[in-house]
N, C-alpha and C. Protein backbone atom coordinates (compact mmCIF):
# COMPACT_ATOMS: atom_id res chain seq x y z
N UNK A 1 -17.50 -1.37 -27.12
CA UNK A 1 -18.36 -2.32 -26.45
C UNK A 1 -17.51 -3.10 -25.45
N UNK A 2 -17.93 -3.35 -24.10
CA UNK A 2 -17.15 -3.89 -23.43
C UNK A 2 -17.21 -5.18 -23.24
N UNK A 3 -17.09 -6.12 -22.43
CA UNK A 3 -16.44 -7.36 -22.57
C UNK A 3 -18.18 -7.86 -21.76
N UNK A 4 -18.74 -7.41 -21.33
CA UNK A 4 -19.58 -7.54 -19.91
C UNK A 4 -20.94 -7.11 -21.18
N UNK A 5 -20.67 -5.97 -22.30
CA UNK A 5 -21.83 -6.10 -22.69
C UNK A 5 -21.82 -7.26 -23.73
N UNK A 6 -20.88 -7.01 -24.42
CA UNK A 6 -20.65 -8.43 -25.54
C UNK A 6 -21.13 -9.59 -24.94
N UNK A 7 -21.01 -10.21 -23.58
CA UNK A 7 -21.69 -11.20 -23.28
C UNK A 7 -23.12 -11.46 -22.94
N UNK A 8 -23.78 -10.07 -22.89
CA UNK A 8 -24.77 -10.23 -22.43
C UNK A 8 -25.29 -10.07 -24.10
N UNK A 9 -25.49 -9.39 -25.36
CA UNK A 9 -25.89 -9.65 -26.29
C UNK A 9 -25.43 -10.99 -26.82
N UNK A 10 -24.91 -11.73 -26.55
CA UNK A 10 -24.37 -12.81 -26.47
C UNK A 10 -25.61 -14.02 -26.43
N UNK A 11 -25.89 -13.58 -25.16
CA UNK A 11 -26.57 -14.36 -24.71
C UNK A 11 -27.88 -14.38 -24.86
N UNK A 12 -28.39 -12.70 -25.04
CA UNK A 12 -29.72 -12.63 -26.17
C UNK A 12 -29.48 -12.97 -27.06
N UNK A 13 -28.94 -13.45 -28.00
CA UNK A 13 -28.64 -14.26 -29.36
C UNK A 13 -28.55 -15.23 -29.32
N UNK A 14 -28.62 -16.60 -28.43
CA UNK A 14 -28.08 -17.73 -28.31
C UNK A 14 -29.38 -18.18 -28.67
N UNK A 15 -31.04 -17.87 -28.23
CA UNK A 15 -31.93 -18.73 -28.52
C UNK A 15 -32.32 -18.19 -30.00
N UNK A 16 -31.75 -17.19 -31.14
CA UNK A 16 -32.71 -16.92 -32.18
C UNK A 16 -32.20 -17.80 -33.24
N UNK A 17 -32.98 -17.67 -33.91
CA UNK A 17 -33.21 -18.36 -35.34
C UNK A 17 -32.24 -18.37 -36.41
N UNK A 18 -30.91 -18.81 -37.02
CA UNK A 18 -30.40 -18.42 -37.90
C UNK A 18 -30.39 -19.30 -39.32
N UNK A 19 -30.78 -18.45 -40.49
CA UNK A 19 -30.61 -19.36 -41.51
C UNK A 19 -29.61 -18.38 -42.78
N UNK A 20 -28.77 -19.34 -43.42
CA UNK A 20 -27.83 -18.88 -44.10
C UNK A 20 -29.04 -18.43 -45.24
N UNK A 21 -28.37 -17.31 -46.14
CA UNK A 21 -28.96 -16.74 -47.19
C UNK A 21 -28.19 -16.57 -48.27
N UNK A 22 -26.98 -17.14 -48.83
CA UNK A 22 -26.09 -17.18 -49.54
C UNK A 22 -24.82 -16.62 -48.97
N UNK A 23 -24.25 -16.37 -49.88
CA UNK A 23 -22.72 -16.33 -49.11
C UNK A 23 -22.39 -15.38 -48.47
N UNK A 24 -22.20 -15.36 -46.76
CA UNK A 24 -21.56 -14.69 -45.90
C UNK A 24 -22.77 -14.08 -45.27
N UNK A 25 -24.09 -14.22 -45.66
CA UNK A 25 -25.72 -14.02 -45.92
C UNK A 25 -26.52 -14.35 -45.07
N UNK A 26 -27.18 -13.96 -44.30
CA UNK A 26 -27.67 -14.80 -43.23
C UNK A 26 -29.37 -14.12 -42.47
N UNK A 27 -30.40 -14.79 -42.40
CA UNK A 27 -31.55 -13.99 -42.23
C UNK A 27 -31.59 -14.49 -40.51
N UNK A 28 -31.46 -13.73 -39.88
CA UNK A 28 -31.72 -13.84 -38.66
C UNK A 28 -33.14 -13.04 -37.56
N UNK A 29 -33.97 -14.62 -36.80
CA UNK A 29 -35.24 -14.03 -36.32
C UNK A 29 -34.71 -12.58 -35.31
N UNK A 30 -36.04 -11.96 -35.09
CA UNK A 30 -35.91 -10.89 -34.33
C UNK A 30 -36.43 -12.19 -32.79
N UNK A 31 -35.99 -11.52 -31.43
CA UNK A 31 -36.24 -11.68 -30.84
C UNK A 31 -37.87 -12.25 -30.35
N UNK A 32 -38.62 -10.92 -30.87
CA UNK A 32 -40.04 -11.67 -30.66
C UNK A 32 -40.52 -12.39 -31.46
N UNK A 33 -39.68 -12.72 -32.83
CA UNK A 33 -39.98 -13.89 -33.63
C UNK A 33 -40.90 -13.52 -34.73
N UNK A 34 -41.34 -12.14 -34.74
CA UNK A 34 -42.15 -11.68 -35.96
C UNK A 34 -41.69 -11.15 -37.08
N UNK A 35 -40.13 -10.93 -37.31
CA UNK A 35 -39.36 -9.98 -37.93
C UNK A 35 -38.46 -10.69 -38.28
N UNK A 36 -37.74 -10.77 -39.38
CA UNK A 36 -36.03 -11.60 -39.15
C UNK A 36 -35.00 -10.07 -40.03
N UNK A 37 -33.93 -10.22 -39.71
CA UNK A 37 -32.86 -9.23 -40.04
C UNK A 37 -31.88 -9.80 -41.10
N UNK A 38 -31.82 -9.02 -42.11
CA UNK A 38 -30.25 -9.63 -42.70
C UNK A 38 -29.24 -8.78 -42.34
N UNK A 39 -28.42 -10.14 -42.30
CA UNK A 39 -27.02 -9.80 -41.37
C UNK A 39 -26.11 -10.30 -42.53
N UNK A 40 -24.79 -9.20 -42.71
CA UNK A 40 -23.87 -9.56 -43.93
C UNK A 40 -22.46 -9.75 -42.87
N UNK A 41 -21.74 -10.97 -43.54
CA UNK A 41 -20.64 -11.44 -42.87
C UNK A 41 -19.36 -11.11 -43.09
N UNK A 42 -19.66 -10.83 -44.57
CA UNK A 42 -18.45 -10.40 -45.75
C UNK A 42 -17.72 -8.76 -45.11
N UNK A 43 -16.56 -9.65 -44.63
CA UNK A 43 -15.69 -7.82 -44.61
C UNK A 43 -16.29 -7.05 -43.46
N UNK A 44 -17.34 -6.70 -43.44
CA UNK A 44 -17.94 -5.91 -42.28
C UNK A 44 -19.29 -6.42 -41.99
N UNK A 45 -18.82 -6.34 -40.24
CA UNK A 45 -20.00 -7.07 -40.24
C UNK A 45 -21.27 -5.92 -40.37
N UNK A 46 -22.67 -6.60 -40.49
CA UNK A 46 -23.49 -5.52 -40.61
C UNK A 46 -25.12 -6.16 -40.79
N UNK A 47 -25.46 -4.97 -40.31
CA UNK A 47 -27.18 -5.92 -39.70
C UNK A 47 -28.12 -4.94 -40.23
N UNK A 48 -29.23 -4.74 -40.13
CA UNK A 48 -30.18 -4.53 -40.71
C UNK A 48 -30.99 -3.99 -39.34
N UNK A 49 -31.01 -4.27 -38.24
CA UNK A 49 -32.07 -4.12 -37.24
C UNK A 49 -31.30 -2.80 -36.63
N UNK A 50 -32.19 -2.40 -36.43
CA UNK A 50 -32.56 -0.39 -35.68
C UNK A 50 -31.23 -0.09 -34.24
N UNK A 51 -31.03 -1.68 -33.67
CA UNK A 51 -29.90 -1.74 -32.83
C UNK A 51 -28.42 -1.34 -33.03
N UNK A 52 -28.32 -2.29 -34.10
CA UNK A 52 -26.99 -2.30 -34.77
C UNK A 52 -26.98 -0.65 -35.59
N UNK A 53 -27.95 -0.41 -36.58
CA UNK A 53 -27.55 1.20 -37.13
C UNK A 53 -27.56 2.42 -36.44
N UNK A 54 -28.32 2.30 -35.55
CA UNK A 54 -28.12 3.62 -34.73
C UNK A 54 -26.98 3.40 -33.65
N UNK A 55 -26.40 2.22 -33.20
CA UNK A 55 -25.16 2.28 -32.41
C UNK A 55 -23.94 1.93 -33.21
N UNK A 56 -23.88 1.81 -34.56
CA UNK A 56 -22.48 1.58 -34.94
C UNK A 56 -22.01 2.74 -35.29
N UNK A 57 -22.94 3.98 -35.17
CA UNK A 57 -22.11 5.24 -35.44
C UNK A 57 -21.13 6.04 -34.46
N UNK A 58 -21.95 5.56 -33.10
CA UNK A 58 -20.75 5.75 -32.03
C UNK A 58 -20.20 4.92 -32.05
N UNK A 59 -20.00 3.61 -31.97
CA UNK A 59 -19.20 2.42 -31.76
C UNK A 59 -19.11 1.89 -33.12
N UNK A 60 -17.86 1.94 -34.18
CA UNK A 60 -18.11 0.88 -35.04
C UNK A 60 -17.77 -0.51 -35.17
N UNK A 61 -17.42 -0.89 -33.93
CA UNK A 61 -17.00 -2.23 -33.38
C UNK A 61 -18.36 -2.74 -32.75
N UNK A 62 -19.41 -1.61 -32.78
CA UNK A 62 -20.49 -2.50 -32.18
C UNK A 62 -20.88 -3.77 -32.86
N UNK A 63 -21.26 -5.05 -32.34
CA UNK A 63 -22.05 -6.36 -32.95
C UNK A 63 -23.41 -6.43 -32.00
N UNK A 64 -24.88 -6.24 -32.96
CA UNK A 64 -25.52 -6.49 -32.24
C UNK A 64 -25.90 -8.06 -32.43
N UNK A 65 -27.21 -8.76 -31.14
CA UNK A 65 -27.37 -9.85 -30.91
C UNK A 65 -27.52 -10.85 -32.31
N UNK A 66 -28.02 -9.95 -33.36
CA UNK A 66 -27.81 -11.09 -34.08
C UNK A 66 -26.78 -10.87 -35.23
N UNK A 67 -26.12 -9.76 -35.25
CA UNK A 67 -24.77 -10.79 -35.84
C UNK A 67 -24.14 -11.81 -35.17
N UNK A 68 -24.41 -11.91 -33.21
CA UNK A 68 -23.51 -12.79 -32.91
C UNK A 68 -24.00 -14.38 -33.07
N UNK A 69 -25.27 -13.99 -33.01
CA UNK A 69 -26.20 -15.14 -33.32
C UNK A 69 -25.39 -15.85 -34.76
N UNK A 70 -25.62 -15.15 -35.82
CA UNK A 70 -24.51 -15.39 -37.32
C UNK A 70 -23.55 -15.94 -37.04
N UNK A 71 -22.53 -15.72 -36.33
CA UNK A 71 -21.09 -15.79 -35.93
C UNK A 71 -20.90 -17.09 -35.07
N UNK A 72 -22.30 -17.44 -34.22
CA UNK A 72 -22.01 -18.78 -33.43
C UNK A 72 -22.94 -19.93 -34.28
N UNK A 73 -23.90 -19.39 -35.19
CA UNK A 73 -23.87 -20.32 -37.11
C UNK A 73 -22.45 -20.84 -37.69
N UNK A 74 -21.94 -19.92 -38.14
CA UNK A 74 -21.11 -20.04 -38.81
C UNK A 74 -19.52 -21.11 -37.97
N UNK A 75 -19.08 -20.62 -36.59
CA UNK A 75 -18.31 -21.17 -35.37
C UNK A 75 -18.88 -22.76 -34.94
N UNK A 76 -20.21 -23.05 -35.83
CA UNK A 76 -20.50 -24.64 -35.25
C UNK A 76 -20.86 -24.36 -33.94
N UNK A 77 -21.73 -23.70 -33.29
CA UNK A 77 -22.16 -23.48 -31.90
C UNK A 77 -23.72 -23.67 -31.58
N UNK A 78 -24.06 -24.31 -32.93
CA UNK A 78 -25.95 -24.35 -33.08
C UNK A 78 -26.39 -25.42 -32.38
N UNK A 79 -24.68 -26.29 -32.88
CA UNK A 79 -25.90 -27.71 -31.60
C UNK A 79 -25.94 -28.73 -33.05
N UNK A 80 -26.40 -27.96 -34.09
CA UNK A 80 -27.16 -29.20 -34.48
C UNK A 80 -26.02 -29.84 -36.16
N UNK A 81 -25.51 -30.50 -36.46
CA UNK A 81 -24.99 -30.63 -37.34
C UNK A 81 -25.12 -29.96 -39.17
N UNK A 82 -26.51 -30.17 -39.46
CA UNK A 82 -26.53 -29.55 -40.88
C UNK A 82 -27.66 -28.57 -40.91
N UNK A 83 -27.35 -27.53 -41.91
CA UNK A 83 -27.52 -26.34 -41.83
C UNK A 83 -28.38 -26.32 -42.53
N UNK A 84 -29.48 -25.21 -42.42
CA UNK A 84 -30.80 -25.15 -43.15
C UNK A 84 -30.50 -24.52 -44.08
N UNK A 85 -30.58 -23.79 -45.27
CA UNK A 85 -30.30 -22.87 -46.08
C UNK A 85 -31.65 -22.36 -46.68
N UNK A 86 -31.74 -20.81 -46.57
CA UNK A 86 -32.94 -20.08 -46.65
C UNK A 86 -32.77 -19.65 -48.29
N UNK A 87 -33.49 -19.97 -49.11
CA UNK A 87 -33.49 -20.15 -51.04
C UNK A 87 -33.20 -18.51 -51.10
N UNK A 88 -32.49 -17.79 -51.39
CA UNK A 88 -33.05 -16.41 -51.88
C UNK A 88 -34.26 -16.18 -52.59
N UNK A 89 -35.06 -17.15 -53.41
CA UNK A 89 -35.91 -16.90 -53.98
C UNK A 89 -37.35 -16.30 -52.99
N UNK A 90 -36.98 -16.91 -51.68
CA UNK A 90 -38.12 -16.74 -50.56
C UNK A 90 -38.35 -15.52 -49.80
N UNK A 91 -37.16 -14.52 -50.46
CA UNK A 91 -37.01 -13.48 -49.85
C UNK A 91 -37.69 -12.26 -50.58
N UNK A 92 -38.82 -11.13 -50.11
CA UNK A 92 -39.12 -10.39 -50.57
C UNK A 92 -38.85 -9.31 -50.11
N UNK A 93 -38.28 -8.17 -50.98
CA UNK A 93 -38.32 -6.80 -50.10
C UNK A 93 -39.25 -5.82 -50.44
N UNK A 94 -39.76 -5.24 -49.57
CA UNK A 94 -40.71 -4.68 -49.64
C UNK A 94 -40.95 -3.26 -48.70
N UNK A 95 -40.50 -2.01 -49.51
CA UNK A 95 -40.45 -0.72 -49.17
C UNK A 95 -39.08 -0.42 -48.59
N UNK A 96 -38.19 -1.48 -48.61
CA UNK A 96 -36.43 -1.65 -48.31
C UNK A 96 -36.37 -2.25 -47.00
N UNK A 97 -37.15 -3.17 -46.21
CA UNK A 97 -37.02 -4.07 -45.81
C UNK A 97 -37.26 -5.64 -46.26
N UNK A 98 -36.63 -6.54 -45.99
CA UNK A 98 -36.64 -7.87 -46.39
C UNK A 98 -37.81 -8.91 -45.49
N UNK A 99 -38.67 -9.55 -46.42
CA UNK A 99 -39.49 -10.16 -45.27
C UNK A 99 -39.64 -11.98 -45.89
N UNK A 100 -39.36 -12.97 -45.22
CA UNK A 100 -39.17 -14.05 -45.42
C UNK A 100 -40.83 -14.63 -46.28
N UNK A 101 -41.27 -15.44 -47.15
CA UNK A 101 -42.24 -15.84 -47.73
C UNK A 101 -42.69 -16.69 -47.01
N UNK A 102 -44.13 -16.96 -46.58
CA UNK A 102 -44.38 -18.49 -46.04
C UNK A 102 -43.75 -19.84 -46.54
N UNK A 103 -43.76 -19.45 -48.30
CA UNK A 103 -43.02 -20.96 -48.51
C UNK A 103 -41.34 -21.13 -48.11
N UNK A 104 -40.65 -19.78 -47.92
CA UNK A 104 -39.46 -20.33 -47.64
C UNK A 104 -39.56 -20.35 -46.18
N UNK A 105 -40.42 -20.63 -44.73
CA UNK A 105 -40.95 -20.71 -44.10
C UNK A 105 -40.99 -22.57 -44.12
N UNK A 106 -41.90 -22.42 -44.86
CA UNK A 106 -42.30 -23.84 -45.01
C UNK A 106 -41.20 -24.41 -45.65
N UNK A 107 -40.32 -24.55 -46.05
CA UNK A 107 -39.03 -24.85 -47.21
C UNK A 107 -38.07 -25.41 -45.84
N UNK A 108 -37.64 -24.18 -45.34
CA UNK A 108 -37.18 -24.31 -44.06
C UNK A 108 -37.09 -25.35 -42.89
N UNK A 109 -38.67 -25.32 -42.66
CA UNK A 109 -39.60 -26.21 -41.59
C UNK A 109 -38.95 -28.50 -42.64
N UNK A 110 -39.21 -28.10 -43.74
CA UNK A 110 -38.95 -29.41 -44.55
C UNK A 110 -37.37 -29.55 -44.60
N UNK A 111 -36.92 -28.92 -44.48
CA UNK A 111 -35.18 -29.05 -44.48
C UNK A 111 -34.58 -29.73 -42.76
N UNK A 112 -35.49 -29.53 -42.06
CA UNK A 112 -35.44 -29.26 -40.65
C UNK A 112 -35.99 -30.35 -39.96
N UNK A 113 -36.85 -30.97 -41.06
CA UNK A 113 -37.86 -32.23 -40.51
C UNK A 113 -38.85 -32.01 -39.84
N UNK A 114 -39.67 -30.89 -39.74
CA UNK A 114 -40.52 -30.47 -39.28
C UNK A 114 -41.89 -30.97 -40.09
């Protein structure tokens, strides 16, 4: 990945959604905001969305937008001082994808002051 694309997934990642999911854990929105991805931090990085698995087999240095999204969570780059934390309990998977619950939705939104 070159230096020119890294910034530009970069920069599609700067407006999404990130909430920690336990350790190194992290559920990150999809772009159009209907979907979120888990992204693991631990050791390798690694994502869940159709971007990241079908290009880390040519590239395994690929990071797609939202691990970097994770990475500028974790770097203090959100802006906002304290961190939401998404319950694992809110998380359902279902047919081997992960899909967030309204209440940890709403859990979220109350952590957030919403």
């Amino acid at each position: 990945m070159t230096a020119t694309q890294m910034e530009q997934k970069n920069n599609k990642g700067n407006g999404l959604h990130v909430f920690p999911a336990g350790n190194d854990n992290f559920m990150v929105e999809s772009s159009q905001g209907k979907i979120f991805y888990k992204v693991f931090l631990n050791g390798s990085r690694t994502c869940t969305c159709a971007d990241y698995v079908n290009s880390v087999q040519k590239d395994p240095g690929f990071l797609c937008k939202h691990i970097l999204a994770a990475i500028g969570l974790t770097t203090g780059n959100n802006g906002n001082g304290k961190k939401p934390v998404l319950d694992e309990r809110f998380i359902m998977n279902l047919k081997g994808k992960d899909f967030v619950l309204y209440a940890g939705l709403l859990d979220l939104a109350h952590q957030k002051g919403i």
